[in-house]
N, C-alpha and C. Protein backbone atom coordinates (compact mmCIF):
# COMPACT_ATOMS: atom_id res chain seq x y z
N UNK A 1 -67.53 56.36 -134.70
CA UNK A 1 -67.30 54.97 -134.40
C UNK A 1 -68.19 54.55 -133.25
N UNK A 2 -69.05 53.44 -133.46
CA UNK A 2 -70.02 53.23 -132.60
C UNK A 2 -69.64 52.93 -131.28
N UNK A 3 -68.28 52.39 -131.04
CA UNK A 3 -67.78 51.75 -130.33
C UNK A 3 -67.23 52.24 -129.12
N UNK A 4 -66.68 53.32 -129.48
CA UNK A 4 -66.63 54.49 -128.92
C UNK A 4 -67.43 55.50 -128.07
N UNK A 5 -68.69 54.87 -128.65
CA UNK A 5 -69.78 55.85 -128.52
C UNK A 5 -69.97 55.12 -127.03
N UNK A 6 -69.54 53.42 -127.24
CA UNK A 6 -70.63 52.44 -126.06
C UNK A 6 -69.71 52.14 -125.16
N UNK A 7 -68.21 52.67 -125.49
CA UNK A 7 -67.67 52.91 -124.35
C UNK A 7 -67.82 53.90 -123.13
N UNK A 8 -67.78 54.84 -124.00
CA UNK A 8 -67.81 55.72 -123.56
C UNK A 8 -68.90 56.32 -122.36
N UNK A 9 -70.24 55.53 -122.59
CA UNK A 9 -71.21 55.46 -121.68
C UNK A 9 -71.27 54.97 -120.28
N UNK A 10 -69.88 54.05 -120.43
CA UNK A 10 -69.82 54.03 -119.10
C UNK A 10 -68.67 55.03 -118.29
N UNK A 11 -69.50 55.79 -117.02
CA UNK A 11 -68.33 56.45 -116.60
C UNK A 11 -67.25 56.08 -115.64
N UNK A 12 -65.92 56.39 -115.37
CA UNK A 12 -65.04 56.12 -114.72
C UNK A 12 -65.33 56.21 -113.36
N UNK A 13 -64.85 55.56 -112.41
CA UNK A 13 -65.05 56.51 -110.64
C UNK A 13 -63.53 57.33 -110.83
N UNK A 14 -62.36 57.17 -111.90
CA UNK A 14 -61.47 57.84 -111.53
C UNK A 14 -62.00 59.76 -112.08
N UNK A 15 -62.22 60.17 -111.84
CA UNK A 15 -62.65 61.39 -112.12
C UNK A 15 -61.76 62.31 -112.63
N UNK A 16 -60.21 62.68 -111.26
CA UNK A 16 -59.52 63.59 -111.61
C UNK A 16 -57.90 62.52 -112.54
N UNK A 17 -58.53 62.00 -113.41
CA UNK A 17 -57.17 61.18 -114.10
C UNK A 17 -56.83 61.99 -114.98
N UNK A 18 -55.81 62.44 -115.55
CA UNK A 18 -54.63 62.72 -116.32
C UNK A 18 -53.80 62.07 -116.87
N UNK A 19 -53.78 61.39 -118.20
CA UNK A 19 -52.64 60.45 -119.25
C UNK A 19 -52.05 61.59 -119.22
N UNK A 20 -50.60 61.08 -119.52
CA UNK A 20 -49.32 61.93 -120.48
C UNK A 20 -48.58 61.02 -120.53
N UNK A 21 -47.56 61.43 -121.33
CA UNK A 21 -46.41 61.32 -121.75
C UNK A 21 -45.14 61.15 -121.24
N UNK A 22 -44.79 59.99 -120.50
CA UNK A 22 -43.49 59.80 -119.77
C UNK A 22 -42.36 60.67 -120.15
N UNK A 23 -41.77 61.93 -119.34
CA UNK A 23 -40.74 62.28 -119.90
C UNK A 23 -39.33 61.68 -119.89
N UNK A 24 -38.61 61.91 -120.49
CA UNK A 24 -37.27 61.18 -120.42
C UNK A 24 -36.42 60.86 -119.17
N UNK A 25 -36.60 62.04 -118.39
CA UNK A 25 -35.91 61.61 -117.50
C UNK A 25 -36.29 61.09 -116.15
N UNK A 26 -37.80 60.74 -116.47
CA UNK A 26 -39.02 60.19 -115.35
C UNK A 26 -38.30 58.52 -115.43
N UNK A 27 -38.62 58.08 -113.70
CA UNK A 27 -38.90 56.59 -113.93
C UNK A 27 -39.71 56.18 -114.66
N UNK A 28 -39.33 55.04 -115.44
CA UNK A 28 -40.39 54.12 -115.70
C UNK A 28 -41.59 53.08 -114.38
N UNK A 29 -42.44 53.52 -114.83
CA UNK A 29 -43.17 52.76 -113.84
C UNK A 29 -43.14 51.15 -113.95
N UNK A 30 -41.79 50.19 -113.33
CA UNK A 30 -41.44 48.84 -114.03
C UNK A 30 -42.67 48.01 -113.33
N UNK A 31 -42.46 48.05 -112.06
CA UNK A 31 -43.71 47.63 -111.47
C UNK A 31 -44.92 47.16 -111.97
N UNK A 32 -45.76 48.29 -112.36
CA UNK A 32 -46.94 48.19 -113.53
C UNK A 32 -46.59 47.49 -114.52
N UNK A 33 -45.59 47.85 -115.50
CA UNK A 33 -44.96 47.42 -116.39
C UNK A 33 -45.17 46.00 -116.65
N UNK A 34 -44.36 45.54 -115.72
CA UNK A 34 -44.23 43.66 -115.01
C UNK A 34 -45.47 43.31 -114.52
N UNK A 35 -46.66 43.91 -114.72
CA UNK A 35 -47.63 43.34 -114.28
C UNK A 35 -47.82 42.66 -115.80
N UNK A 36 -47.66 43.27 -116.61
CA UNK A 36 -48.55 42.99 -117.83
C UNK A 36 -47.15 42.26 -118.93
N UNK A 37 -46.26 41.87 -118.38
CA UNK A 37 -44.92 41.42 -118.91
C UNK A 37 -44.14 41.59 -117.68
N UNK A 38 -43.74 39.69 -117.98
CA UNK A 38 -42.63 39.43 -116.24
C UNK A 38 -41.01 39.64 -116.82
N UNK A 39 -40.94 40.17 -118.56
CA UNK A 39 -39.71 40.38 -118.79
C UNK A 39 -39.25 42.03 -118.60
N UNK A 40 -38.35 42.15 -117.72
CA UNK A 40 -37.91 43.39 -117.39
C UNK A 40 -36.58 44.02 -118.82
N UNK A 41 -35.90 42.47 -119.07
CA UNK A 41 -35.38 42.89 -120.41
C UNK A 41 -36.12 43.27 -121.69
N UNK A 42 -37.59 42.49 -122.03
CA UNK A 42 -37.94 43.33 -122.74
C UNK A 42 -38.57 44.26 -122.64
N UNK A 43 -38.85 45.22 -121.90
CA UNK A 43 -39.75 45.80 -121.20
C UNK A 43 -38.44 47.08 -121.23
N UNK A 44 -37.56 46.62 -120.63
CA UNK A 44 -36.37 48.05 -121.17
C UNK A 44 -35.96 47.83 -122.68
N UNK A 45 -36.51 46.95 -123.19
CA UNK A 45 -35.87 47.39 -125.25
C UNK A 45 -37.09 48.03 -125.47
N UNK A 46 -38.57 47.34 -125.29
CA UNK A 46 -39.61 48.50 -126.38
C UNK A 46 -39.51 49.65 -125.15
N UNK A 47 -38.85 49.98 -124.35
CA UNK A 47 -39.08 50.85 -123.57
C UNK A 47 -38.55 52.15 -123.96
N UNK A 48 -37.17 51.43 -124.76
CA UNK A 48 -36.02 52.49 -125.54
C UNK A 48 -36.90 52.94 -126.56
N UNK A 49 -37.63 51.87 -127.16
CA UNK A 49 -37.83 52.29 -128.50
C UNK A 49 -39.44 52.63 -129.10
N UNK A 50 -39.98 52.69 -127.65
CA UNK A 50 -41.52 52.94 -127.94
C UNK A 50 -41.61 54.85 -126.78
N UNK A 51 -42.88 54.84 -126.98
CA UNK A 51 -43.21 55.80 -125.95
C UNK A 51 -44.18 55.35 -125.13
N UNK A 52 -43.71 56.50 -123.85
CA UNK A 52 -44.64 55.01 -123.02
C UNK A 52 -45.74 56.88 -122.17
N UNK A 53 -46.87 56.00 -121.64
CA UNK A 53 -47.66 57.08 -121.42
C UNK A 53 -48.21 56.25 -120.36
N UNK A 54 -48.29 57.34 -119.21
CA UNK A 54 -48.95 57.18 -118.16
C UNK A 54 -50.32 58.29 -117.61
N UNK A 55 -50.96 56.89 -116.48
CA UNK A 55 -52.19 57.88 -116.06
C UNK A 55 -51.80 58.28 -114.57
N UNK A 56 -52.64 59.05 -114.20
CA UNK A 56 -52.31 59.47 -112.82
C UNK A 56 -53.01 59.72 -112.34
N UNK A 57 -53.43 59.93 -111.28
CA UNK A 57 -54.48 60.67 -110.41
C UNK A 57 -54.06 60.79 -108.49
N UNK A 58 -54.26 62.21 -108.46
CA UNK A 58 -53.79 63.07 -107.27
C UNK A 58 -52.05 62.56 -107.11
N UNK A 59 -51.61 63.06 -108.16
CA UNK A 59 -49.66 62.60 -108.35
C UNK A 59 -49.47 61.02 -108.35
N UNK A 60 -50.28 60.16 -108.26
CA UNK A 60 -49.77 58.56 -108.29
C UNK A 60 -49.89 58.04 -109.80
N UNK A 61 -49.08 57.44 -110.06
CA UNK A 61 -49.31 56.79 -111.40
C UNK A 61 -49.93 55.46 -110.91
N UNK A 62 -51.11 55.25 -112.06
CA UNK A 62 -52.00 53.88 -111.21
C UNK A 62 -52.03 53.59 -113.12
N UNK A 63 -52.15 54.05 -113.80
CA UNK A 63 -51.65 52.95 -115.32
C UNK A 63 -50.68 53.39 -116.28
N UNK A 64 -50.07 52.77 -117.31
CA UNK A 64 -49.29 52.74 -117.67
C UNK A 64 -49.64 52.07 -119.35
N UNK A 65 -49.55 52.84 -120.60
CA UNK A 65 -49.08 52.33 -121.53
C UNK A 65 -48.15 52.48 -122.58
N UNK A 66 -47.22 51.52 -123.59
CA UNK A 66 -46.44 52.04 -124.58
C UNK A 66 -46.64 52.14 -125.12
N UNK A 67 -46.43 52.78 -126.74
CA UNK A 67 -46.79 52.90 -128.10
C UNK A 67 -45.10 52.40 -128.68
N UNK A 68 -45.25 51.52 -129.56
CA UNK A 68 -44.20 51.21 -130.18
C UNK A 68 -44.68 51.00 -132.00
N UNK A 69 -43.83 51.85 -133.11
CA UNK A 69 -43.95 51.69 -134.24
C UNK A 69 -43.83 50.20 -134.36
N UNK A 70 -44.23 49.61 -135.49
CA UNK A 70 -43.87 48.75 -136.13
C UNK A 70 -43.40 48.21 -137.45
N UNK A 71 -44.49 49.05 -138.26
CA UNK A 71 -44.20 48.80 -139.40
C UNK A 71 -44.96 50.07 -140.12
N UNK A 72 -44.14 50.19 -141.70
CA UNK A 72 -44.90 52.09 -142.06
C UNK A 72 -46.29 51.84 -141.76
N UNK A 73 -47.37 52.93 -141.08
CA UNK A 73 -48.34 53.37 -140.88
C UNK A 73 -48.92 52.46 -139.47
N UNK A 74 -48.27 51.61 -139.36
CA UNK A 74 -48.61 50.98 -138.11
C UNK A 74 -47.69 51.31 -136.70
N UNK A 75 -48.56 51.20 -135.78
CA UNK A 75 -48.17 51.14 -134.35
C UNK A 75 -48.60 49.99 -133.35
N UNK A 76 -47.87 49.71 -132.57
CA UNK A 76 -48.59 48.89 -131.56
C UNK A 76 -48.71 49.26 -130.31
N UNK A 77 -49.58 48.64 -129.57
CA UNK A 77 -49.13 49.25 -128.16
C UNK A 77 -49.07 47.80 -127.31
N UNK A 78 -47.60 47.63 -126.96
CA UNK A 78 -47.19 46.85 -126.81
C UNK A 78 -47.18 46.18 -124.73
N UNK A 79 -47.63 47.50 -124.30
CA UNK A 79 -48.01 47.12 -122.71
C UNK A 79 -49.36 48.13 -122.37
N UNK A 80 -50.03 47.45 -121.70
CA UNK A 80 -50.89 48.50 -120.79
C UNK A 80 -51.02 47.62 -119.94
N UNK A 81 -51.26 48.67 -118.71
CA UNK A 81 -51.52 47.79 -117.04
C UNK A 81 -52.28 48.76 -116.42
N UNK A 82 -53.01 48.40 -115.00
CA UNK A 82 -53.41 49.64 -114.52
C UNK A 82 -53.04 48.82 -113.17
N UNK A 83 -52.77 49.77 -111.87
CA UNK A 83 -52.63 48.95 -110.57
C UNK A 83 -53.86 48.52 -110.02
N UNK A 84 -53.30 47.36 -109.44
CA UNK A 84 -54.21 46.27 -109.06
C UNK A 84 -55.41 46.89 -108.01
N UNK A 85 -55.25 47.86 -107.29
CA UNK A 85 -55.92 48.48 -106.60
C UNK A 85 -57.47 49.86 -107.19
N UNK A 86 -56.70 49.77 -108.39
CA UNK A 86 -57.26 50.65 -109.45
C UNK A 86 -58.12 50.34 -110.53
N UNK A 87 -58.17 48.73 -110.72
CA UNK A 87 -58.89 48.25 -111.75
C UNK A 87 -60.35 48.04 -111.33
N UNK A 88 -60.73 47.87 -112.46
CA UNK A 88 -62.54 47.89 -112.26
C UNK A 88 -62.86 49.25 -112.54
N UNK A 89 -62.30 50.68 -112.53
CA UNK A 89 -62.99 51.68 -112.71
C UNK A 89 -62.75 51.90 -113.78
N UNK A 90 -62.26 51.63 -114.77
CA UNK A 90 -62.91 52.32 -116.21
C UNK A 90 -60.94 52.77 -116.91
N UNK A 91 -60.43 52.55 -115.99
CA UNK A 91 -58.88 53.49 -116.04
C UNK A 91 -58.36 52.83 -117.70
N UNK A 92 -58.24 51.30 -117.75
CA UNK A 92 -57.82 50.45 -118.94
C UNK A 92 -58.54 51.13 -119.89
N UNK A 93 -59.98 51.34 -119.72
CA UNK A 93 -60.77 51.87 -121.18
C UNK A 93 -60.33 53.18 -121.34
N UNK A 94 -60.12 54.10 -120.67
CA UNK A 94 -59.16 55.51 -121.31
C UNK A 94 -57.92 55.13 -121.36
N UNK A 95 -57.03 54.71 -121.06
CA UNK A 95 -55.88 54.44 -121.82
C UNK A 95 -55.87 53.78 -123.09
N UNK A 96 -56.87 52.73 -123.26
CA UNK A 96 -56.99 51.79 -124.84
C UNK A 96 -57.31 52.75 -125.99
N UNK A 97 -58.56 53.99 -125.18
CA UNK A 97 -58.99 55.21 -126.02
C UNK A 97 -57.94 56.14 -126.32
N UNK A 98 -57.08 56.44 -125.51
CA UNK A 98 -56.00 57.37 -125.08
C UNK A 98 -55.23 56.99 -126.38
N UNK A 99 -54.66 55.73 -125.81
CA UNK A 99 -53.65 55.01 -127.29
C UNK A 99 -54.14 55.30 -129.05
N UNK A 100 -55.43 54.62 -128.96
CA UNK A 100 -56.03 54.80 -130.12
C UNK A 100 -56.20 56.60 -130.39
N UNK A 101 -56.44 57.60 -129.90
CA UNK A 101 -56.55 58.85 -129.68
C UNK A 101 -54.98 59.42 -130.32
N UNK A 102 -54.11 59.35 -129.69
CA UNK A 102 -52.86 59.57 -129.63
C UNK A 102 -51.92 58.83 -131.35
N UNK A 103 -52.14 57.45 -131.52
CA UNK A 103 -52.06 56.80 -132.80
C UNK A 103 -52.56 57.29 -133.55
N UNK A 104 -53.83 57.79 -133.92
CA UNK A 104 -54.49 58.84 -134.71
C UNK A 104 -53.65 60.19 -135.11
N UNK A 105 -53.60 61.05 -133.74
CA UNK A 105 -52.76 62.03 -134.07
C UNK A 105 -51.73 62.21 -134.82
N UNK A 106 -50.93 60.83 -134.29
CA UNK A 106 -49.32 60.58 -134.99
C UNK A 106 -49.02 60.62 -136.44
N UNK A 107 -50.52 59.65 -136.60
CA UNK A 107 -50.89 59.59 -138.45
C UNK A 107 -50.72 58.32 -138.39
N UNK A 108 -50.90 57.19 -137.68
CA UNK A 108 -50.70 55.90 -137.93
C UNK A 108 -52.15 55.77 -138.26
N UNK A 109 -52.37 54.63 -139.72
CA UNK A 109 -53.71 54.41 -140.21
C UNK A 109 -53.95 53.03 -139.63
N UNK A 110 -53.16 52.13 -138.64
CA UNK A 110 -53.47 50.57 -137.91
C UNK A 110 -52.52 50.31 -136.61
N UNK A 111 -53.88 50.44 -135.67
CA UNK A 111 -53.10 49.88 -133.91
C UNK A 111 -53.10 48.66 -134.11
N UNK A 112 -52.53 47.64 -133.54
CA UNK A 112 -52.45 46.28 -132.77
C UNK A 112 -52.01 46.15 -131.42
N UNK A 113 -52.58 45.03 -131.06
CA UNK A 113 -52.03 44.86 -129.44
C UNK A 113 -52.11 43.25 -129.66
N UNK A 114 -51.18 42.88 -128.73
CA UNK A 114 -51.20 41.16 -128.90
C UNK A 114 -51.41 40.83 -127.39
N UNK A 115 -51.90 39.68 -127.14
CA UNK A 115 -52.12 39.55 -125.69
C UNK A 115 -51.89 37.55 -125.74
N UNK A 116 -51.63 36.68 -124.87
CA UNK A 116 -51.30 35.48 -124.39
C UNK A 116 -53.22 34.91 -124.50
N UNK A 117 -53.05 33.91 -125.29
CA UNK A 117 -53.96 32.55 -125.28
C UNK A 117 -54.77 32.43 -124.12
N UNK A 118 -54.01 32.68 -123.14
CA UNK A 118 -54.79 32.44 -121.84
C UNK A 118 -54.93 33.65 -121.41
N UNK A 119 -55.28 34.51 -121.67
CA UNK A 119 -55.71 36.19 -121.30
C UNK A 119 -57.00 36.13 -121.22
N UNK A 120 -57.74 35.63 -121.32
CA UNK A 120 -59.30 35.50 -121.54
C UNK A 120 -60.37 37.12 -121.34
N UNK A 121 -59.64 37.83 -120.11
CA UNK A 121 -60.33 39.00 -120.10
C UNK A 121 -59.93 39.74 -120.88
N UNK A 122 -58.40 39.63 -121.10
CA UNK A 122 -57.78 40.89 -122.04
C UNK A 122 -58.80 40.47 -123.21
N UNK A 123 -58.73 39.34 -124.05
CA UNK A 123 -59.14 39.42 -125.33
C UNK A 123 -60.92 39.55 -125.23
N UNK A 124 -61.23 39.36 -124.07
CA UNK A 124 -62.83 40.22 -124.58
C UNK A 124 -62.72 41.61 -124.30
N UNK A 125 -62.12 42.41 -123.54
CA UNK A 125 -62.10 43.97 -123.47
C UNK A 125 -61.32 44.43 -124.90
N UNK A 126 -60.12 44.02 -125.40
CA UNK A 126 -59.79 44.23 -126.52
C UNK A 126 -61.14 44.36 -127.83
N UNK A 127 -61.59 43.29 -127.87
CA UNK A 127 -62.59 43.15 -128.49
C UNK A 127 -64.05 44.24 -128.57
N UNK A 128 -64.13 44.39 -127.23
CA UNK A 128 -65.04 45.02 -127.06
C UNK A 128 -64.40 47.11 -127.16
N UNK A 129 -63.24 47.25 -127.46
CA UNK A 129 -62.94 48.32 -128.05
C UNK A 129 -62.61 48.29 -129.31
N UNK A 130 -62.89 47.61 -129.96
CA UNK A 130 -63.17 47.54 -131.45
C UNK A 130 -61.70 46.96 -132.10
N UNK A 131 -61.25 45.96 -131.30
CA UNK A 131 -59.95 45.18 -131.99
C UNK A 131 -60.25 43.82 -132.64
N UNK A 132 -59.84 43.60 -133.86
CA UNK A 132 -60.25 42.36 -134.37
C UNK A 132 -59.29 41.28 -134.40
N UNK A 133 -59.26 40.49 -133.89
CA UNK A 133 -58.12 39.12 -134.24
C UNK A 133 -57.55 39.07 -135.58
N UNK A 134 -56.21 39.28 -135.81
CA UNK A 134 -55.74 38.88 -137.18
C UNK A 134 -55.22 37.60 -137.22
N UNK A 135 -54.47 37.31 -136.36
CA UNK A 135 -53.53 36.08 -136.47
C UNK A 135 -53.36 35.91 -135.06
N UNK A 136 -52.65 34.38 -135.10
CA UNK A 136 -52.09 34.13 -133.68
C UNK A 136 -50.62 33.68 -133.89
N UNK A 137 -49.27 34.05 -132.75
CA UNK A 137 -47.95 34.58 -133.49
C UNK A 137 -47.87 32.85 -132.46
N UNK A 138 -48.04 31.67 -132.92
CA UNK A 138 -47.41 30.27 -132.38
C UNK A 138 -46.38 30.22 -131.50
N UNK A 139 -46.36 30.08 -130.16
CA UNK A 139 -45.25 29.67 -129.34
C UNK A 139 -44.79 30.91 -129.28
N UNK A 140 -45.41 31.76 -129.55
CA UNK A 140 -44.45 33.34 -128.83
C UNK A 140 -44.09 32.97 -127.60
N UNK A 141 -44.59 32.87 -126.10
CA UNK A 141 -44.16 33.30 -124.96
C UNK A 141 -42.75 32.06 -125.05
N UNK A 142 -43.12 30.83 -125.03
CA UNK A 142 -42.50 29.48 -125.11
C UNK A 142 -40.92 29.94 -125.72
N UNK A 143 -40.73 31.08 -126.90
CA UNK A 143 -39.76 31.45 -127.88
C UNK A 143 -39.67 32.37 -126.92
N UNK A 144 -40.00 33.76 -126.22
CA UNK A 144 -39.68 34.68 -125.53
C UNK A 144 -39.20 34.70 -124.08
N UNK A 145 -39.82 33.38 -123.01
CA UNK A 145 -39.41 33.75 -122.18
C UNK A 145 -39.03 32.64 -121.40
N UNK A 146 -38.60 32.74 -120.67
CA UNK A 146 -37.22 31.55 -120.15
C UNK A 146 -38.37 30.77 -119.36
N UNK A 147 -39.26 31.52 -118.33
CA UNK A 147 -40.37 30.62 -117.49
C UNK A 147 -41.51 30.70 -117.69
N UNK A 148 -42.04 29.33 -117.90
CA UNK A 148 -43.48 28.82 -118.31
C UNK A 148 -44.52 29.72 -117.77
N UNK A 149 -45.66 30.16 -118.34
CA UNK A 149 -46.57 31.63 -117.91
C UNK A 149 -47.87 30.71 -117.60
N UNK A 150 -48.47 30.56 -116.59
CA UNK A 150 -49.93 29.64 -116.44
C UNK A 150 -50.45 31.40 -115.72
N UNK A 151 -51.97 31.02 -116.74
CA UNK A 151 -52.79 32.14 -116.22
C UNK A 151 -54.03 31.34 -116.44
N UNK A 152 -55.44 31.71 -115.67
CA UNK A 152 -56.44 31.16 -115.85
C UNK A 152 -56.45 30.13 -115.91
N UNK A 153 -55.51 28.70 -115.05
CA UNK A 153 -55.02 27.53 -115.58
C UNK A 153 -54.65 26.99 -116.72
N UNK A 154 -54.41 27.72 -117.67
CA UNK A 154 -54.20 27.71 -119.12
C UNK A 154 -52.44 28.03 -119.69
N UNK A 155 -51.83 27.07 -120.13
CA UNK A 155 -50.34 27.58 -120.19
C UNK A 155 -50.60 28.97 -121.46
N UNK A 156 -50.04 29.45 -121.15
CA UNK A 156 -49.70 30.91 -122.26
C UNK A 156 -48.60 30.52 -122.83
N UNK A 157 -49.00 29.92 -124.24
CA UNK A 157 -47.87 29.69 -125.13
C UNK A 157 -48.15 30.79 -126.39
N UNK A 158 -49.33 31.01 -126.98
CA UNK A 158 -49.56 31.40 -128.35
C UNK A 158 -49.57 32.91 -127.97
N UNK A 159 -49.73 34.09 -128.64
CA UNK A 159 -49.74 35.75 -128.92
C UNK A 159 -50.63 35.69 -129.67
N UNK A 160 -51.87 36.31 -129.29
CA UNK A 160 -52.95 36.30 -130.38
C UNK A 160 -52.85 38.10 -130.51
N UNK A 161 -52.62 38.05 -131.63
CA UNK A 161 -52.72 39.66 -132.04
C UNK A 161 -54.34 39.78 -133.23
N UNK A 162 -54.24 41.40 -132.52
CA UNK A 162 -55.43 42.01 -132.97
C UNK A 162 -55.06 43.22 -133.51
N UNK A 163 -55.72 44.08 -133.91
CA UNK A 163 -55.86 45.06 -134.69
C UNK A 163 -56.81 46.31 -135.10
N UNK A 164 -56.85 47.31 -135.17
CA UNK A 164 -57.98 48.00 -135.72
C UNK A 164 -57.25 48.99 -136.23
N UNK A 165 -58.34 49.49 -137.59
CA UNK A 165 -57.92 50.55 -138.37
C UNK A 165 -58.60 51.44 -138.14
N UNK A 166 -57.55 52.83 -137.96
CA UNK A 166 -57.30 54.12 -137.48
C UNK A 166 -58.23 55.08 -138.66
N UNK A 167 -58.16 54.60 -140.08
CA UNK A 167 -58.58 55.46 -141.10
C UNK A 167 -59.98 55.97 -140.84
């Protein structure tokens, strides 16, 4: 996958990072979490019902993502964040790889990730790891969450979901 290839060229400054696998009886990192979703209720349902994987480096967790099924052969990954102190080095692009890496393994043949109208960076880095726009889910946040979301001066009403196949 070419895409892969042109990620991959660029290198991280995080050097000694380590993803895994949140164990059960680990905190959730909500913090991170709520960076990338201000709902803490939903954030503990796909929390129950997804797996969530974190990065680390020298014992700190600095990102955070979930994997949640959706539908047969599909998965989503329904949060990623990295701390605010941590971004810019490359950390988001091994976790997006990580996810896609990990979805593979599982046997899922299609990731998605959905991100807010007004995300503007999310949906070009999405893009630029090889996710394609399928649809946009109308008035998601507006239907999901009790307070109005302005990012980039732009209200976040719509969920534009994307996609790529695993096969």
């Amino acid at each position: 996958m070419e895409f892969i290839e042109d990620i991959s060229i660029e290198r991280s400054e995080v050097v000694n990072m380590k993803i895994r696998k949140l164990n059960n009886h680990e905190r959730l990192p909500i913090e991170l979490l709520q960076m990338a979703d201000p709902s803490p209720m939903l954030i503990n349902e796909y929390t129950q019902r997804g797996e969530t994987f974190i990065a680390e480096t020298n014992g700190e967790v600095v990102g955070v993502y979930v994997l949640l099924p959706t539908r047969p052969n599909t998965i989503e990954i329904v949060n990623v964040a990295v701390s605010q102190n941590e971004q810019g080095k490359g950390i988001g692009k091994r976790l997006i790889l990580d996810a896609i890496h990990q979805s593979k393994k599982m046997g899922y043949k299609t990731i998605e990730i959905g991100t807010g109208n007004s995300s503007i960076r999310q949906l070009a880095f999405y893009q630029k790891c090889g996710f394609r726009i399928s649809h946009i889910d109308h008035d998601y946040f507006v239907r999901h969450y009790d307070e109005k979301i302005i990012e980039n001066g732009i209200w976040c009403r719509d969920m534009v979901r994307l996609y790529q196949d695993l096969a």
